[in-house]
PDB file of N, CA and C in Angstrom:
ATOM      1  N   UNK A   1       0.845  -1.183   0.000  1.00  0.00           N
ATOM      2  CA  UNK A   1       0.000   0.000   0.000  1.00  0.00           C
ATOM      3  C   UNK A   1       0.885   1.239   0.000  1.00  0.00           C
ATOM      4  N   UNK A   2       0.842   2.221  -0.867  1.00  0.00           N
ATOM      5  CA  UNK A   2       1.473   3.029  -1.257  1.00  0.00           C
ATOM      6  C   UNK A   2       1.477   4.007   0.077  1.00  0.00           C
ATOM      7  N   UNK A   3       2.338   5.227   0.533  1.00  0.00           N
ATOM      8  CA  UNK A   3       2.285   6.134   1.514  1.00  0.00           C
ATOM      9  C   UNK A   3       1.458   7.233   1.295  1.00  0.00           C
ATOM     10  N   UNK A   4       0.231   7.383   1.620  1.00  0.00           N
ATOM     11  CA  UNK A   4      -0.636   8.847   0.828  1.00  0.00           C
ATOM     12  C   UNK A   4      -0.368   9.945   1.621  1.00  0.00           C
ATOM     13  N   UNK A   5       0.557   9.838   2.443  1.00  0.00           N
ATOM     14  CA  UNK A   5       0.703  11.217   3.124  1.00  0.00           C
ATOM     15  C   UNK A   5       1.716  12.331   3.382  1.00  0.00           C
ATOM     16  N   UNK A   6       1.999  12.051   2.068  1.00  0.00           N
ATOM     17  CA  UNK A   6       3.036  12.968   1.665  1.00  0.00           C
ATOM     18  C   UNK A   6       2.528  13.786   0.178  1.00  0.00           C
ATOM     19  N   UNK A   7       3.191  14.608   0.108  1.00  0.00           N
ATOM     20  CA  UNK A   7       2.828  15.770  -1.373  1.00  0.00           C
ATOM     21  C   UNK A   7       4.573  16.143  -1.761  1.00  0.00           C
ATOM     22  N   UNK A   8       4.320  16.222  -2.972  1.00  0.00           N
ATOM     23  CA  UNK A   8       6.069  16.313  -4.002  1.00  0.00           C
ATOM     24  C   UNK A   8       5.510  18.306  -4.592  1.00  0.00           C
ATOM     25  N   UNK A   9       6.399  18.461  -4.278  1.00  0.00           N
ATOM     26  CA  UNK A   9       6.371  20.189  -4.876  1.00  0.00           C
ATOM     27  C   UNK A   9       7.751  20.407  -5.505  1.00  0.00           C
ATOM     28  N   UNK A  10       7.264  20.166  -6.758  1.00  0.00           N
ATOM     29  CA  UNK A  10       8.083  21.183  -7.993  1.00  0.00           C
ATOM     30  C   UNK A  10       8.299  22.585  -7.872  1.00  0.00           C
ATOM     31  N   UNK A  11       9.525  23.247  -8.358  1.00  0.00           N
ATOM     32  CA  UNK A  11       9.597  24.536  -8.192  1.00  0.00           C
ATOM     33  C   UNK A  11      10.200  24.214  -9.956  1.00  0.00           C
ATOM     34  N   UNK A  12      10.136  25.868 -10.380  1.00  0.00           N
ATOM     35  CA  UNK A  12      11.319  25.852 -11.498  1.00  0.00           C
ATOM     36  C   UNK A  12      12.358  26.036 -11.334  1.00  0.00           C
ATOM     37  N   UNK A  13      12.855  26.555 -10.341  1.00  0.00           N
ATOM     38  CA  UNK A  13      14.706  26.801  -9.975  1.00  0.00           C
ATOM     39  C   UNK A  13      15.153  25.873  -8.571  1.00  0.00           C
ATOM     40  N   UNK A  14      16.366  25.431  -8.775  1.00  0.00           N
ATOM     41  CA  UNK A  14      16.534  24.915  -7.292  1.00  0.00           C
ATOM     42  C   UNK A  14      17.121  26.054  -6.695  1.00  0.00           C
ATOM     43  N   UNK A  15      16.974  27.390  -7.064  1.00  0.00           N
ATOM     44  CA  UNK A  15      17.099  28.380  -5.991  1.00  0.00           C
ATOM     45  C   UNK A  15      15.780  28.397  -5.332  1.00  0.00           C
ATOM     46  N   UNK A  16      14.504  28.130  -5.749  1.00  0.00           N
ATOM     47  CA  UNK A  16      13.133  27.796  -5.341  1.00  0.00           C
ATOM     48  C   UNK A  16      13.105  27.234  -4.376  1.00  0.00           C
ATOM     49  N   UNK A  17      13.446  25.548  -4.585  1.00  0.00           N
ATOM     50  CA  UNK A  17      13.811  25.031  -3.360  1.00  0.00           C
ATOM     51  C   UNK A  17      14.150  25.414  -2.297  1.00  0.00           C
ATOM     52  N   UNK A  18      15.587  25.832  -2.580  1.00  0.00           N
ATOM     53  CA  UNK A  18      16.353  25.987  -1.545  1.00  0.00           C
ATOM     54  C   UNK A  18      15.754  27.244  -0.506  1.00  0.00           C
ATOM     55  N   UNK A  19      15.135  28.429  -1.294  1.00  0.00           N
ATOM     56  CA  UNK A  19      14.046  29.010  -0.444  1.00  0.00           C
ATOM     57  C   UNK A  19      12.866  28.409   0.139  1.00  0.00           C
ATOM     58  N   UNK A  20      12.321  27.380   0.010  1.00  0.00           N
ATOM     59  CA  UNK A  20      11.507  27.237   0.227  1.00  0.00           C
ATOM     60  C   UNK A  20      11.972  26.212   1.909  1.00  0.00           C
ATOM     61  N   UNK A  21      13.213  25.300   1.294  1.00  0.00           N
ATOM     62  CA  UNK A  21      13.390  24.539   2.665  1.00  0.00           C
ATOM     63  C   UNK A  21      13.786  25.426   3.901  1.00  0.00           C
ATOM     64  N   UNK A  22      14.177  26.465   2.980  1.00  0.00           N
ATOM     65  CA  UNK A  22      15.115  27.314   4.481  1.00  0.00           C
ATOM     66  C   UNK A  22      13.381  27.701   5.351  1.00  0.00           C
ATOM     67  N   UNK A  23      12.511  28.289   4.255  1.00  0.00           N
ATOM     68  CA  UNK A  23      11.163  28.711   5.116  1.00  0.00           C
ATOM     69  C   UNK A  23      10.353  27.676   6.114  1.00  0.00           C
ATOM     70  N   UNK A  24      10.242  26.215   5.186  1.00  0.00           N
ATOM     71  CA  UNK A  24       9.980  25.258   5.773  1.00  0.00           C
ATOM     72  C   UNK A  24      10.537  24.821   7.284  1.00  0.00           C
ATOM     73  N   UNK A  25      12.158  25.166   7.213  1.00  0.00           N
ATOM     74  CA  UNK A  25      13.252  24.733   8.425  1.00  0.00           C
ATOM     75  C   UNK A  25      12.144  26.015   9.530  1.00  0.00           C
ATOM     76  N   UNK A  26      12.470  27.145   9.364  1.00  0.00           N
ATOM     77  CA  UNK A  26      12.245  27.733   9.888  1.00  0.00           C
ATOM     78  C   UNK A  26      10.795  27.694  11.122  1.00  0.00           C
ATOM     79  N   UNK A  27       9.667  27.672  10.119  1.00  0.00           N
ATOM     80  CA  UNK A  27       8.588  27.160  10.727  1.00  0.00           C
ATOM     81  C   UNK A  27       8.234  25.883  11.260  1.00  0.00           C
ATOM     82  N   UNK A  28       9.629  24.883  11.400  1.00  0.00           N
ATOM     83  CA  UNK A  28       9.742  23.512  11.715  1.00  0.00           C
ATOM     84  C   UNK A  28       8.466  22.540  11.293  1.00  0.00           C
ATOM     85  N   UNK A  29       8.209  22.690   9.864  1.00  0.00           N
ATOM     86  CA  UNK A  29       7.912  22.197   8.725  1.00  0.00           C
ATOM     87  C   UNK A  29       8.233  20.505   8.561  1.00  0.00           C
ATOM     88  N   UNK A  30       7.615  19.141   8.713  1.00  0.00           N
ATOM     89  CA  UNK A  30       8.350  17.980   7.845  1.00  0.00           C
ATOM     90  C   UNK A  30       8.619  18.243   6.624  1.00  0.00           C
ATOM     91  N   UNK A  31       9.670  17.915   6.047  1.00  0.00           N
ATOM     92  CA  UNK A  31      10.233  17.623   4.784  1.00  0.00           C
ATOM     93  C   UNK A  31      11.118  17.021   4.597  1.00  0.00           C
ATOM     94  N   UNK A  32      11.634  16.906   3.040  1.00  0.00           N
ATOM     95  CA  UNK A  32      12.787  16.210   2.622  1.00  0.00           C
ATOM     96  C   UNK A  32      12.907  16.873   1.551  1.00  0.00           C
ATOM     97  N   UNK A  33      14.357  17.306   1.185  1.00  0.00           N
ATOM     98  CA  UNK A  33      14.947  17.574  -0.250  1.00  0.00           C
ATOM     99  C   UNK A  33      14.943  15.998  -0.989  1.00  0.00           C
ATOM    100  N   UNK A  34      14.534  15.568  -1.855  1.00  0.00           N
ATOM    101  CA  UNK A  34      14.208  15.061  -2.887  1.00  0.00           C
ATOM    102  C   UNK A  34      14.594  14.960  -4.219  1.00  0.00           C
ATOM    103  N   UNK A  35      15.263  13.666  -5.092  1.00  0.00           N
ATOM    104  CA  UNK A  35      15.334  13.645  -6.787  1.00  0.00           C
ATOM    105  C   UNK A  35      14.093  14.246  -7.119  1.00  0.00           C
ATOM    106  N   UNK A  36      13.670  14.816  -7.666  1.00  0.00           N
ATOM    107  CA  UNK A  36      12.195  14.687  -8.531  1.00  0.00           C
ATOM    108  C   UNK A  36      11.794  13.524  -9.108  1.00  0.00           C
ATOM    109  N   UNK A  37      11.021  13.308  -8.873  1.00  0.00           N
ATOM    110  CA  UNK A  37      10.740  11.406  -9.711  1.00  0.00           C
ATOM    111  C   UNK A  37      10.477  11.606 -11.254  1.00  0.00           C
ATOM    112  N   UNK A  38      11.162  10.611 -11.649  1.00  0.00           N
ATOM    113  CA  UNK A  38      11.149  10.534 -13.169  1.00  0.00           C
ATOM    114  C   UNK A  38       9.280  10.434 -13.890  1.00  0.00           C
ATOM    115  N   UNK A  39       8.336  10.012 -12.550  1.00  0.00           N
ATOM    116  CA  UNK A  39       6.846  10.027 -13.271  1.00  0.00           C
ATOM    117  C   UNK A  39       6.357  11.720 -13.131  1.00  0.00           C
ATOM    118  N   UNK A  40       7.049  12.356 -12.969  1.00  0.00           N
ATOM    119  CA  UNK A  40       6.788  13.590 -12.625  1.00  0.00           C
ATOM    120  C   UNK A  40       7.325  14.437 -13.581  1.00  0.00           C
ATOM    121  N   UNK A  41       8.338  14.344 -14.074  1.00  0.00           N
ATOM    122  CA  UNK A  41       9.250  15.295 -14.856  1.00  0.00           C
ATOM    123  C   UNK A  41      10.685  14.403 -15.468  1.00  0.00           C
ATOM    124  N   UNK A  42      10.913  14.845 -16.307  1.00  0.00           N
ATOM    125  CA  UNK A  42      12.007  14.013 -17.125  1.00  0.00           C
ATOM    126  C   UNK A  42      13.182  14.236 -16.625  1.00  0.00           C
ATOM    127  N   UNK A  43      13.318  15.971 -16.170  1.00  0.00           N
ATOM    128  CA  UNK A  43      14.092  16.941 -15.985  1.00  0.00           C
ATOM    129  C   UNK A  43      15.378  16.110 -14.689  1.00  0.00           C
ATOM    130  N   UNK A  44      16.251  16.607 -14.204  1.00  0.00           N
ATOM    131  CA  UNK A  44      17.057  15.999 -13.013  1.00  0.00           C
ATOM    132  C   UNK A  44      16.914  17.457 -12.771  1.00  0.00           C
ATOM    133  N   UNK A  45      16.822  17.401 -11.463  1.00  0.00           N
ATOM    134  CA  UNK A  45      16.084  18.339 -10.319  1.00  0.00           C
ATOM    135  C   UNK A  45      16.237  17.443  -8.915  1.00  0.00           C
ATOM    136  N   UNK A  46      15.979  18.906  -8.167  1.00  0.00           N
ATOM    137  CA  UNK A  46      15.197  18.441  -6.522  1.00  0.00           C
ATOM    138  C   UNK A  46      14.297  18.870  -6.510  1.00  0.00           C
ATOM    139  N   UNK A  47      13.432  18.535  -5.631  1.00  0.00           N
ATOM    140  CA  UNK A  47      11.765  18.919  -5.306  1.00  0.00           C
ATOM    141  C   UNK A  47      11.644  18.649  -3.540  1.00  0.00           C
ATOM    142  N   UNK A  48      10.902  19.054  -3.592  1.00  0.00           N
ATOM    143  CA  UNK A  48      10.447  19.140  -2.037  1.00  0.00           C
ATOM    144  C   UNK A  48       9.336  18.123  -1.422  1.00  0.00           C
ATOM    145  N   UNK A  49       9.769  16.827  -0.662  1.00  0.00           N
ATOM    146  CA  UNK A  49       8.918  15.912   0.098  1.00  0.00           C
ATOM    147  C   UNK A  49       7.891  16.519   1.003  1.00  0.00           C
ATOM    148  N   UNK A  50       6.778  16.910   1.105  1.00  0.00           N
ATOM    149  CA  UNK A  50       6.158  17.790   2.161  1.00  0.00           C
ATOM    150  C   UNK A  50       5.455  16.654   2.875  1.00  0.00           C
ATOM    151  N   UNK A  51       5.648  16.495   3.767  1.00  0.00           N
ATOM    152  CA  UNK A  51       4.746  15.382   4.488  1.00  0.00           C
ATOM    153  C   UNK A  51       4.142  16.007   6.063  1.00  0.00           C
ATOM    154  N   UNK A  52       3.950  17.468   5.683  1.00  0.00           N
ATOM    155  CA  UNK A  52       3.206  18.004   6.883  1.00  0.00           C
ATOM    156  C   UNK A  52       1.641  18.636   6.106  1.00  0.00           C
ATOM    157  N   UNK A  53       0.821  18.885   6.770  1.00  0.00           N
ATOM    158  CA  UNK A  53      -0.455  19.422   6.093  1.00  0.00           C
ATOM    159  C   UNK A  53      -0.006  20.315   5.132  1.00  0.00           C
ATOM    160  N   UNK A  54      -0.666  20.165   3.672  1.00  0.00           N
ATOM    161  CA  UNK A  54      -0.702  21.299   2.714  1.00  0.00           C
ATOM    162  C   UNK A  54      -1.125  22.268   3.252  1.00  0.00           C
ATOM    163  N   UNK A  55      -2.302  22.588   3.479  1.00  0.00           N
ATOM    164  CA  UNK A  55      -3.305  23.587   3.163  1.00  0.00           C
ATOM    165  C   UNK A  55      -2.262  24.624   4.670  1.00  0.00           C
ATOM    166  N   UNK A  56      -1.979  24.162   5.167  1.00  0.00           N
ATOM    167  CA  UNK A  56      -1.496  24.958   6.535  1.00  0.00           C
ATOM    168  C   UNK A  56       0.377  25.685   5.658  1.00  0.00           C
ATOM    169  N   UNK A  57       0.516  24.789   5.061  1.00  0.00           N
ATOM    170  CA  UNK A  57       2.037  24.813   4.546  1.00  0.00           C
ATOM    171  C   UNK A  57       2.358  26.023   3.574  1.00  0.00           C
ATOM    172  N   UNK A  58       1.237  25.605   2.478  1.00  0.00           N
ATOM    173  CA  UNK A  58       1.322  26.535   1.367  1.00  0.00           C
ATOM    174  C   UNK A  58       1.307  28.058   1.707  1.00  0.00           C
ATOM    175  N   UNK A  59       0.337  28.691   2.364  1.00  0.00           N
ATOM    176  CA  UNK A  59       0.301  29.627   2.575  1.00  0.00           C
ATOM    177  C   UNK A  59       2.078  30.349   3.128  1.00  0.00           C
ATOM    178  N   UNK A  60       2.594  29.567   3.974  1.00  0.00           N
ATOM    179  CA  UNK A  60       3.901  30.032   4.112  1.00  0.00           C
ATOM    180  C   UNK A  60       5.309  30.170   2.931  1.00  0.00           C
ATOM    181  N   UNK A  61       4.295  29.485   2.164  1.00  0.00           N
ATOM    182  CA  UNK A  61       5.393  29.644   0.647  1.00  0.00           C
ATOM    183  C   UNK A  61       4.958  30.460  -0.332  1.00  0.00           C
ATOM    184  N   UNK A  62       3.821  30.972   0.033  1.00  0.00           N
ATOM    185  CA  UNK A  62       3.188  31.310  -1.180  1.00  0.00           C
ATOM    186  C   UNK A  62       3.610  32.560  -1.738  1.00  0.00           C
ATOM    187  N   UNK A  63       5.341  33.329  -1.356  1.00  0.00           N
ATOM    188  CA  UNK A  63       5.760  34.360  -2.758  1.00  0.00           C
ATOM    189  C   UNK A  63       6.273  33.475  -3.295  1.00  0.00           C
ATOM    190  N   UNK A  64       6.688  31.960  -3.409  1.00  0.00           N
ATOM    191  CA  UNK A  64       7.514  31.103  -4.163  1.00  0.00           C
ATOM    192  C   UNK A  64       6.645  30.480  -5.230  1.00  0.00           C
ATOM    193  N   UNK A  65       6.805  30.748  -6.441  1.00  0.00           N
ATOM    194  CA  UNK A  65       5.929  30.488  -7.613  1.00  0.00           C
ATOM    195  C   UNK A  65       6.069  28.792  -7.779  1.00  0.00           C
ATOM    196  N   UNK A  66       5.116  28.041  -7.419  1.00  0.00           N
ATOM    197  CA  UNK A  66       5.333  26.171  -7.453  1.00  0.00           C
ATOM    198  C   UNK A  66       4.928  25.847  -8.823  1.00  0.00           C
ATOM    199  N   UNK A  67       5.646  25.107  -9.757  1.00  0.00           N
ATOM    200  CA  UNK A  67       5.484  24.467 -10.461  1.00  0.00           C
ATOM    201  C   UNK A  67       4.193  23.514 -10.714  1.00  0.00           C
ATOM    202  N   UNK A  68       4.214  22.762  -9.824  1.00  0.00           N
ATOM    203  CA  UNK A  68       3.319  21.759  -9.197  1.00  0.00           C
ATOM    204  C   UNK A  68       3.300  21.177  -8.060  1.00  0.00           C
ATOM    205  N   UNK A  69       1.814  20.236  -7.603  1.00  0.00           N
ATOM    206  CA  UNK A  69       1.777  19.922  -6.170  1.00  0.00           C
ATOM    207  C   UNK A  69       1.263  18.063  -7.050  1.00  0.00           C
ATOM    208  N   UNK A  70       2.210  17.735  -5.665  1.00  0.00           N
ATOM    209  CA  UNK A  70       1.578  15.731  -7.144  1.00  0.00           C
ATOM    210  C   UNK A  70       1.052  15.325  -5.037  1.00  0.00           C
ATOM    211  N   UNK A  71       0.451  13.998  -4.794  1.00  0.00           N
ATOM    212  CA  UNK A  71      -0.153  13.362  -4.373  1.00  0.00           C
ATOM    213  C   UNK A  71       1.333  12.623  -4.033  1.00  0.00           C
ATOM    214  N   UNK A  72       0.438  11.480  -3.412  1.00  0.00           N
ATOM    215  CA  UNK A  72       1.732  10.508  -3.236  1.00  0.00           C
ATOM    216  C   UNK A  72       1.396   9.599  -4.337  1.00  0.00           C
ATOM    217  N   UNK A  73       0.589   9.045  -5.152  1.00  0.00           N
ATOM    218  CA  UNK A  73       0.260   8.557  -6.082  1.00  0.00           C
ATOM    219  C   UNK A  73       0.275   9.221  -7.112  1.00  0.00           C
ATOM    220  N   UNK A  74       0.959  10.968  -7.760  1.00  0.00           N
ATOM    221  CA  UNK A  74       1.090  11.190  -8.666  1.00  0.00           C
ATOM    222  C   UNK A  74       0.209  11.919  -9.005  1.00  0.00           C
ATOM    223  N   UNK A  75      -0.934  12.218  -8.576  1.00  0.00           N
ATOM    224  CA  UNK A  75      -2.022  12.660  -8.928  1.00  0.00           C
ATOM    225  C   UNK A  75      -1.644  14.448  -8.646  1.00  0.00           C
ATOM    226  N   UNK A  76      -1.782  15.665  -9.971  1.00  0.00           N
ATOM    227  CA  UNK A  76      -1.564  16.229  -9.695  1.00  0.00           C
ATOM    228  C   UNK A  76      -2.887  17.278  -9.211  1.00  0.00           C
ATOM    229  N   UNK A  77      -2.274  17.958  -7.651  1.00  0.00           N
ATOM    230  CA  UNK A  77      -3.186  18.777  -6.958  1.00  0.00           C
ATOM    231  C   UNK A  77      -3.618  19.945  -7.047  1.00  0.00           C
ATOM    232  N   UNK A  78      -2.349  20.535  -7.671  1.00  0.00           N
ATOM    233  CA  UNK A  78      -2.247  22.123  -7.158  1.00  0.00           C
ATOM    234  C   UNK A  78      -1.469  22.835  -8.619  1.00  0.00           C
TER     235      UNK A  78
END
């Protein structure tokens, strides 16, 4: 049974990222820096593991322009 409780966030720059984990660290946020998965993007990248509530999360990122928000099954959210 797959893990559904996590969300993958794409940025377009890994300067994106890297803003985004420092905000995440800050507000003591779960995460993980992350490959981007190949069902997601072809690209080699990092992306961001979020495995704390979205809806509470996003708002703290939200001058960081996200690419995308995928599911833990891929399914894209956001």
């Amino acid at each position: 049974m797959p893990d559904s409780s996590y969300y993958i966030l794409l940025f377009y720059t890994i300067h994106d990222v890297l803003r985004t984990e420092k905000i995440l660290k800050k507000h003591n946020v779960a995460h993980e820096l992350v490959p981007v998965p190949r069902n997601l993007s072809s690209d080699c990248g990092m992306c961001v593991k979020l495995t704390s509530n979205l809806e509470q999360t996003l708002p703290l990122i939200s001058a960081i322009e996200i690419a995308g928000c995928y599911d833990a099954e891929g399914k894209h959210i956001h």
